[in-house]
Protein backbone atom coordinates (compact mmCIF):
# COMPACT_ATOMS: atom_id res chain seq x y z
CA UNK A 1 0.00 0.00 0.00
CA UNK A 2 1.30 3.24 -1.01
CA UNK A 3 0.50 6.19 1.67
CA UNK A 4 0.37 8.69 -1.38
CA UNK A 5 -2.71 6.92 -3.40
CA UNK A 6 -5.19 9.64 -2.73
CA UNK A 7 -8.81 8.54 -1.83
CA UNK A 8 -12.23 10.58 -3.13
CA UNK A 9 -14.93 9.68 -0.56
CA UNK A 10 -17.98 10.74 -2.45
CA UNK A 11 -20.54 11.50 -0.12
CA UNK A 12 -24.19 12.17 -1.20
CA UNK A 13 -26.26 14.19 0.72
CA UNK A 14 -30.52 15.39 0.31
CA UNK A 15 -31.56 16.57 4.23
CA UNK A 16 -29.68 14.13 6.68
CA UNK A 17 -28.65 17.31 9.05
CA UNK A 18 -29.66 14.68 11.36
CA UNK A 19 -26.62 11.94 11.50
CA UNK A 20 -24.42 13.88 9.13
CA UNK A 21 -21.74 15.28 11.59
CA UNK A 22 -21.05 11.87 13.05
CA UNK A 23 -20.77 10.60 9.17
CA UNK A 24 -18.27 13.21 8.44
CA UNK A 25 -16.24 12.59 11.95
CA UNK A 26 -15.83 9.33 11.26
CA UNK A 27 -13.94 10.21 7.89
CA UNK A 28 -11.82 12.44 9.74
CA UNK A 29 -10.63 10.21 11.91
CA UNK A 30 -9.71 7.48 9.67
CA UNK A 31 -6.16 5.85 10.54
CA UNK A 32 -5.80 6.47 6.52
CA UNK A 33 -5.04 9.82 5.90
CA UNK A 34 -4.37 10.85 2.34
CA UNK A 35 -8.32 11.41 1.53
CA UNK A 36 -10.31 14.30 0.16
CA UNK A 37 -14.46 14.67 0.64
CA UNK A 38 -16.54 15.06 -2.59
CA UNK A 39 -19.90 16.24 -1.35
CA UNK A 40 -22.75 15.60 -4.03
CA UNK A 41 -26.22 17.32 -2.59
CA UNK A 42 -29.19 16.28 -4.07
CA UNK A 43 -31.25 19.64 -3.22
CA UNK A 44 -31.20 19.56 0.29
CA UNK A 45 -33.84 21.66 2.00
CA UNK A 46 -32.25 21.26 5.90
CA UNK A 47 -29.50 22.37 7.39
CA UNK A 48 -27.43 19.66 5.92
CA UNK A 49 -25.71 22.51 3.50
CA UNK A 50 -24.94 24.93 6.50
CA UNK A 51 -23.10 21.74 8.26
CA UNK A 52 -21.32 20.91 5.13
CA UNK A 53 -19.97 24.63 4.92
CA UNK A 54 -18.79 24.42 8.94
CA UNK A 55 -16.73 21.19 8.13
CA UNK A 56 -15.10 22.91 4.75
CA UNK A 57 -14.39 26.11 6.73
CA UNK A 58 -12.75 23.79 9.02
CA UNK A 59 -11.34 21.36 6.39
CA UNK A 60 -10.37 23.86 3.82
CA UNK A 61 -12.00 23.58 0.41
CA UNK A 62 -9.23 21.79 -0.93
CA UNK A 63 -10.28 18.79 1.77
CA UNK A 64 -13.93 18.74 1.08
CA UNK A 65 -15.53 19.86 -1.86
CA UNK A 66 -19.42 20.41 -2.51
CA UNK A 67 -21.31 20.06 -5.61
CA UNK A 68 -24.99 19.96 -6.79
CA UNK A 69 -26.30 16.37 -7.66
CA UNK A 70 -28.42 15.74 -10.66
CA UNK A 71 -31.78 15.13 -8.58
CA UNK A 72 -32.06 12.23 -10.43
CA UNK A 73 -32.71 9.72 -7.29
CA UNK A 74 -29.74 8.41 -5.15
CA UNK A 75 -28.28 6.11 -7.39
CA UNK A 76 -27.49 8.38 -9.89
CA UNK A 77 -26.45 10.75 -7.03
CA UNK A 78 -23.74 8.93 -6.47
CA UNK A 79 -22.71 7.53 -10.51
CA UNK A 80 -22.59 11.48 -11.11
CA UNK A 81 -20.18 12.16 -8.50
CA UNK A 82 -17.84 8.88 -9.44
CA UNK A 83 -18.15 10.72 -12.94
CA UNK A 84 -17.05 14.11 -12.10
CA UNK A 85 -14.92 14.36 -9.18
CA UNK A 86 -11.87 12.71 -8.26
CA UNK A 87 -10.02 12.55 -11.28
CA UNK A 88 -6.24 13.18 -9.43
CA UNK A 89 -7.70 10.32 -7.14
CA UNK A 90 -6.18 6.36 -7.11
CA UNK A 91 -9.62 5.15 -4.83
CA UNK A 92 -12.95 6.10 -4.74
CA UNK A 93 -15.68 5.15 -1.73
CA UNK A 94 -18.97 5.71 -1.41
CA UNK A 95 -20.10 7.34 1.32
CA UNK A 96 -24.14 7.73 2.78
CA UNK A 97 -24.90 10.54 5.04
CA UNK A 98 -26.13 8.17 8.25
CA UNK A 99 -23.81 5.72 8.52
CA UNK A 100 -20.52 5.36 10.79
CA UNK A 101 -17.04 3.85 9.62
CA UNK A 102 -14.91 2.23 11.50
CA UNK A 103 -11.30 3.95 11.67
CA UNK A 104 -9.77 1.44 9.52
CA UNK A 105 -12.15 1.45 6.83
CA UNK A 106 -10.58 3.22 4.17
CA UNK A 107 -7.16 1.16 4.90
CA UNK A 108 -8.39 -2.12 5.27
CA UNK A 109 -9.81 -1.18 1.46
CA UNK A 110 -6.76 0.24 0.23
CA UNK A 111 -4.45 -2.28 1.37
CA UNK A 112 -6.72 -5.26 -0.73
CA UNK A 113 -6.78 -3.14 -3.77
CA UNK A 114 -3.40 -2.35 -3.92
CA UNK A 115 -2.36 -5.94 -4.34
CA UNK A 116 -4.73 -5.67 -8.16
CA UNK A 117 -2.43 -2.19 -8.50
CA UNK A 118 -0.08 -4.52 -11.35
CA UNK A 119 -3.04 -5.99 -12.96
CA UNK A 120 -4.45 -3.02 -14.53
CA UNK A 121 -7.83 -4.72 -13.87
CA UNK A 122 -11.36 -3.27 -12.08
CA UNK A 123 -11.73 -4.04 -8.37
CA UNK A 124 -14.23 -3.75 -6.08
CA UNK A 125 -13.97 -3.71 -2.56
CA UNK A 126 -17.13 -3.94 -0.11
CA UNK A 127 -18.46 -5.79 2.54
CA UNK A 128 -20.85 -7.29 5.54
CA UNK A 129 -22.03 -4.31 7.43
CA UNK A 130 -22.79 -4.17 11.60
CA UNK A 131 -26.42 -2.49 12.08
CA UNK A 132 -27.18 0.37 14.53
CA UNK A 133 -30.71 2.13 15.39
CA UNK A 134 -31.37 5.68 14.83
CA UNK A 135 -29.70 6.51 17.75
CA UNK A 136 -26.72 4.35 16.99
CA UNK A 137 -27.23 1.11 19.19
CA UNK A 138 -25.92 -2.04 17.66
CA UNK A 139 -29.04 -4.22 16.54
CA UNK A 140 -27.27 -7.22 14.42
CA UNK A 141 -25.15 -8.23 11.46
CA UNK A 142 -25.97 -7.95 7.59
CA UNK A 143 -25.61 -11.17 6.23
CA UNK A 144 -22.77 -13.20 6.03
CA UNK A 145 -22.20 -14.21 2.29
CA UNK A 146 -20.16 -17.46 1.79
CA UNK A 147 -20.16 -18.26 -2.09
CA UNK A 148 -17.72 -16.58 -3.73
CA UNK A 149 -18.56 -12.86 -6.01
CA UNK A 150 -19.27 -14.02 -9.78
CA UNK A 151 -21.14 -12.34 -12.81
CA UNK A 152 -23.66 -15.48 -12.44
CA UNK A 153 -24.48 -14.16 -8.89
CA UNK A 154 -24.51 -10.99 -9.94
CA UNK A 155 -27.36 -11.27 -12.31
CA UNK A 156 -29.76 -12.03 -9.71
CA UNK A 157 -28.67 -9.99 -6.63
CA UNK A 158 -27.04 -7.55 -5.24
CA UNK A 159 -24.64 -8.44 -2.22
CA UNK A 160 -23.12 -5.57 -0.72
CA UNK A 161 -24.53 -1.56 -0.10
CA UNK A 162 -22.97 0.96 -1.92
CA UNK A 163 -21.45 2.28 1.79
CA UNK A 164 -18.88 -0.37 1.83
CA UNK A 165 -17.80 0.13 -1.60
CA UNK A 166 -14.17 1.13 -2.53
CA UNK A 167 -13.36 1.52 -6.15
CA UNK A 168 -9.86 1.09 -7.91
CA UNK A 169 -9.23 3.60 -10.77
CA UNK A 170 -10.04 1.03 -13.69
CA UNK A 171 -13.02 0.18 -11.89
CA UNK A 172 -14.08 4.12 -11.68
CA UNK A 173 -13.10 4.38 -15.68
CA UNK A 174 -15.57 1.12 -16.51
CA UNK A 175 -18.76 2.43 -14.42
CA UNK A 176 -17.93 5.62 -15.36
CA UNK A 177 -18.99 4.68 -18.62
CA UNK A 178 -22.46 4.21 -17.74
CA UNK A 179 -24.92 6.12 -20.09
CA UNK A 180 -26.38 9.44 -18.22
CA UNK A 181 -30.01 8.93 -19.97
CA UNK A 182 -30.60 5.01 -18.55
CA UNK A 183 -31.70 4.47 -15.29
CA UNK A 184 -30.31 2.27 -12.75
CA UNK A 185 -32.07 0.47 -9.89
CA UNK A 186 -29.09 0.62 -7.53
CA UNK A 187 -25.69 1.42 -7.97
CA UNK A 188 -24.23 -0.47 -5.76
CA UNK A 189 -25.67 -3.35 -7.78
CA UNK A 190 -24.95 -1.94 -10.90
CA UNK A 191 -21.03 -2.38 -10.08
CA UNK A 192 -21.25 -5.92 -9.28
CA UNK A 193 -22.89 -6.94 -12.25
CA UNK A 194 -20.67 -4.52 -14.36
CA UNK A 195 -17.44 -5.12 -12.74
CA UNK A 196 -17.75 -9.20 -12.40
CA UNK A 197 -18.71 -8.84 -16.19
CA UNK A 198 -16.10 -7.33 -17.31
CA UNK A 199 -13.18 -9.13 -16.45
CA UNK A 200 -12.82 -7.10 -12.69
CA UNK A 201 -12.48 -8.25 -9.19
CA UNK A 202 -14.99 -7.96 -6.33
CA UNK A 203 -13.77 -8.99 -2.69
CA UNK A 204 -16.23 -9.39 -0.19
CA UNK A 205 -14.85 -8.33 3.54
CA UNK A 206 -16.63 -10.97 5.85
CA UNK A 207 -15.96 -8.30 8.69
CA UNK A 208 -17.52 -5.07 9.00
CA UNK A 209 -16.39 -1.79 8.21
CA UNK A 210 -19.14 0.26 8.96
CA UNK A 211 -22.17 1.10 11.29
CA UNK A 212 -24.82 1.10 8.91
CA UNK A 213 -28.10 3.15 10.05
CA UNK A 214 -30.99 1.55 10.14
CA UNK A 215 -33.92 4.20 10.26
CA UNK A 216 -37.38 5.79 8.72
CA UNK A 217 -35.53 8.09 6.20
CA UNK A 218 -32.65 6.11 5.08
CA UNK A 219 -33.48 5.13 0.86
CA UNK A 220 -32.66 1.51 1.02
CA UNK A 221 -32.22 -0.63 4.43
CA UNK A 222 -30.75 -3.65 5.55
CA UNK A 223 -32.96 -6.93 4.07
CA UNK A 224 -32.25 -9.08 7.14
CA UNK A 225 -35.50 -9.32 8.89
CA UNK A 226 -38.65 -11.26 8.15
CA UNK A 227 -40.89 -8.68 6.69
CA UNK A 228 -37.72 -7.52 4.06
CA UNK A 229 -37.97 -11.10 3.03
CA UNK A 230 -41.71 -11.37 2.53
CA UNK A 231 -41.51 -8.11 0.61
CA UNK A 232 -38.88 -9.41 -1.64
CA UNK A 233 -40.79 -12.24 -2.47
CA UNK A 234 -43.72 -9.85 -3.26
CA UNK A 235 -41.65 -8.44 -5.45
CA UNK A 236 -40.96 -11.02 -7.09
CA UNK A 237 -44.86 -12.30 -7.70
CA UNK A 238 -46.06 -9.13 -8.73
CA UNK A 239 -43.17 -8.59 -11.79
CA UNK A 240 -41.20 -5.68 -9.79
CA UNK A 241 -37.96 -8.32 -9.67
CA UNK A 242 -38.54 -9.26 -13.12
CA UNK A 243 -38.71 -5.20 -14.72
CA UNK A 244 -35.16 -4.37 -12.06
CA UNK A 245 -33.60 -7.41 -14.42
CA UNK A 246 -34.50 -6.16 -17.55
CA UNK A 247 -33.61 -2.55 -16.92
CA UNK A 248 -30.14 -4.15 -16.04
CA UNK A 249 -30.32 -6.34 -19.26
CA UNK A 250 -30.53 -3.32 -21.36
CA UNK A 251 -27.80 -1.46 -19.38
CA UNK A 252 -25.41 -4.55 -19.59
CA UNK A 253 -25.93 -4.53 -23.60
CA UNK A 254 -24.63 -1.14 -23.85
CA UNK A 255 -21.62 -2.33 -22.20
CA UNK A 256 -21.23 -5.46 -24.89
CA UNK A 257 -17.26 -4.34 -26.29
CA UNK A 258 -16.25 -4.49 -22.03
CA UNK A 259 -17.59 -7.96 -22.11
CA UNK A 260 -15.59 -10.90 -21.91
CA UNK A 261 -16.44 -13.49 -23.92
CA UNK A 262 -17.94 -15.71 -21.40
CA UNK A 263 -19.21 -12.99 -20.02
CA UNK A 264 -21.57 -12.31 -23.53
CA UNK A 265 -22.31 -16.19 -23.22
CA UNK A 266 -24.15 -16.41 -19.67
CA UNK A 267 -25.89 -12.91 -20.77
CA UNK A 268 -27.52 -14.25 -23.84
CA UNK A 269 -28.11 -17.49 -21.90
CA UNK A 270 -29.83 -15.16 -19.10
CA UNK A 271 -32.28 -13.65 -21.67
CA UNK A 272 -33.33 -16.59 -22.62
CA UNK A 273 -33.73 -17.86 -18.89
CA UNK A 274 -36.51 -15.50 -18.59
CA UNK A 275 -38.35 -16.00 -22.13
CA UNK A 276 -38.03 -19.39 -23.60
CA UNK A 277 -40.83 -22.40 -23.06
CA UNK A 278 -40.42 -24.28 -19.46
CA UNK A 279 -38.09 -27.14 -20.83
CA UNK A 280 -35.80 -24.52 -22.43
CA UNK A 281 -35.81 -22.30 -19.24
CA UNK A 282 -34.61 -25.53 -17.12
CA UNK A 283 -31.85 -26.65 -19.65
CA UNK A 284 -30.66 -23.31 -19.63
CA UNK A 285 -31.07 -22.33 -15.68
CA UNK A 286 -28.74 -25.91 -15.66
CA UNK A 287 -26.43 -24.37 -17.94
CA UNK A 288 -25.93 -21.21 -16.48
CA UNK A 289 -26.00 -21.96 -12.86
CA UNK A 290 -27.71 -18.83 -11.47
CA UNK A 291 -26.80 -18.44 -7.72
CA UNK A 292 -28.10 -16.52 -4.71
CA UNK A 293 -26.04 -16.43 -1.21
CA UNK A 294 -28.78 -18.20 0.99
CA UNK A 295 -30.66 -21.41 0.15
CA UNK A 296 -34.45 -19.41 0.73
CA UNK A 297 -32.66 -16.86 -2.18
CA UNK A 298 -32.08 -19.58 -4.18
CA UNK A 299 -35.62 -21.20 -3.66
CA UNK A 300 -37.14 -17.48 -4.69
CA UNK A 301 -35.20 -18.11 -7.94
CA UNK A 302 -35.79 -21.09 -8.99
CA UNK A 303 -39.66 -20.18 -8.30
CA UNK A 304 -39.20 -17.05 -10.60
CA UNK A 305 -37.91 -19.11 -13.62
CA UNK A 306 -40.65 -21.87 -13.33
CA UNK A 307 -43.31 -18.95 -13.05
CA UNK A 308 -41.27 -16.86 -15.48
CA UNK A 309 -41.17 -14.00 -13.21
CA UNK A 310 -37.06 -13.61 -13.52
């Protein structure tokens, strides 16, 4: 790990005065120092800008830097800012407005990327999270994914927030790519299924990194408990899971030249997954070996290709 790769935290804001001082904190006191704060606001209508402006007058503007977002939803929030900022930068984490690192964070990060720094390849780092309340008491564990990070897993679900993410710069130059007019149901999922297709690295840290906040206004929570499961599967039965694939699908096509060649293979064998007659769809599910990281996941999928809901 070299001290002098500079990290871009890109931190998107829209009103979260609320935890957004203990957010920025824990950035300052990372035990990695060489970062800078890219702050992309969303049209905030709190004090959230007036907080931002106390930590830059503190900071210096050359430490933390804020921008208007695109008010195009969070997800593109935060595609926009790996887009425009950081371009001096060798690392690039996203970073919610609620949440809490822990100190090591961005080093723990770092130090795995740097070992893909002479493969001139994208990598993704992310990981399990440790949940807190709104006020910041530990209530659990995100789920603990064993099977390893593919493309084939990646098609079907997403396994890490975008708040543990930590992008290398080929990784920043390949989702940077992504078309401005297309929309995306996450980012953080978006990666994945980008990075794993095109010939990049994803590590998933088994041990947390962050605090993540679990709490009324946060966009997207953890999907540990019972409810988030039954809601997933409603998802599922009423087409929502089905129209999230197919609005990846068309992203992933525009992508075709970053491809690899296997990579093109288990895409066109996905599309057909979710179109061809029942004996087709289980030759090819067989073929193509579609995975989820817990055995009710992978019971939910093999339910959406008999009912052709994928």
């Amino acid at each position: 790990m070299n001290i002098n790769d500079k990290i871009a935290v890109l931190l998107c804001t829209y009103n979260g005065e609320k935890y957004l001082k203990e957010q920025i904190d824990s950035i300052i006191n990372q035990t990695y120092k060489n970062w800078v704060i890219y702050v992309s606001d969303d049209g905030s209508t709190d004090g959230t800008i007036a907080i931002l402006e106390e930590y830059q007058r503190q900071l210096g503007e050359g430490r933390l830097h804020i921008t208007h977002g695109p008010r195009k939803g969070f997800a593109w929030n935060f595609i926009s800012s790996l887009q425009n900022n950081g371009s001096d930068c060798n690392y690039f984490a996203f970073c919610d407005q609620d949440d809490i690192w822990y100190d090591d964070k961005l080093e723990r990060g770092v130090s795995y990327l740097a070992s893909f720094s002479e493969l001139n390849k994208p990598a993704v780092y992310c990981g399990r999270t440790q949940l807190i309340d709104g006020e910041g008491h530990p209530i659990g564990f995100s789920p603990l994914f064993e099977y390893t990070p593919s493309f084939c897993n990646a098609l079907v679900q997403s396994i890490a927030g975008g708040n543990t993410m930590i992008l290398n710069h080929q990784a920043r130059e390949l989702v940077s790519q992504t078309p401005c007019y297309d929309e995306i149901i996450s980012h953080d999922w978006w990666i994945y299924i980008l990075v794993s297709g095109c010939n990049g690295h994803m590590y998933y840290d088994p041990n947390p990194a962050i605090l993540y906040r679990q709490h009324g206004q946060n966009i997207i929570g953890s999907n540990i408990s019972m409810a988030a499961r039954i809601l997933r599967i409603r998802k599922l039965m009423d087409g929502k899971f089905k129209n999230w694939n197919q609005k990846n699908i068309d992203l992933l096509i525009s992508f075709n030249e970053y491809l690899t060649p296997e990579s093109k293979i288990k895409l066109e064998n996905f599309i057909k997954l979710r179109s061809a007659c029942l004996i087709d769809r289980f030759r090819v599910f067989c073929t193509l070996k579609p995975y989820r990281q817990t055995t009710l996941g992978n019971i939910a999928l093999f339910m959406a290709v008999l009912l052709k809901k994928l």
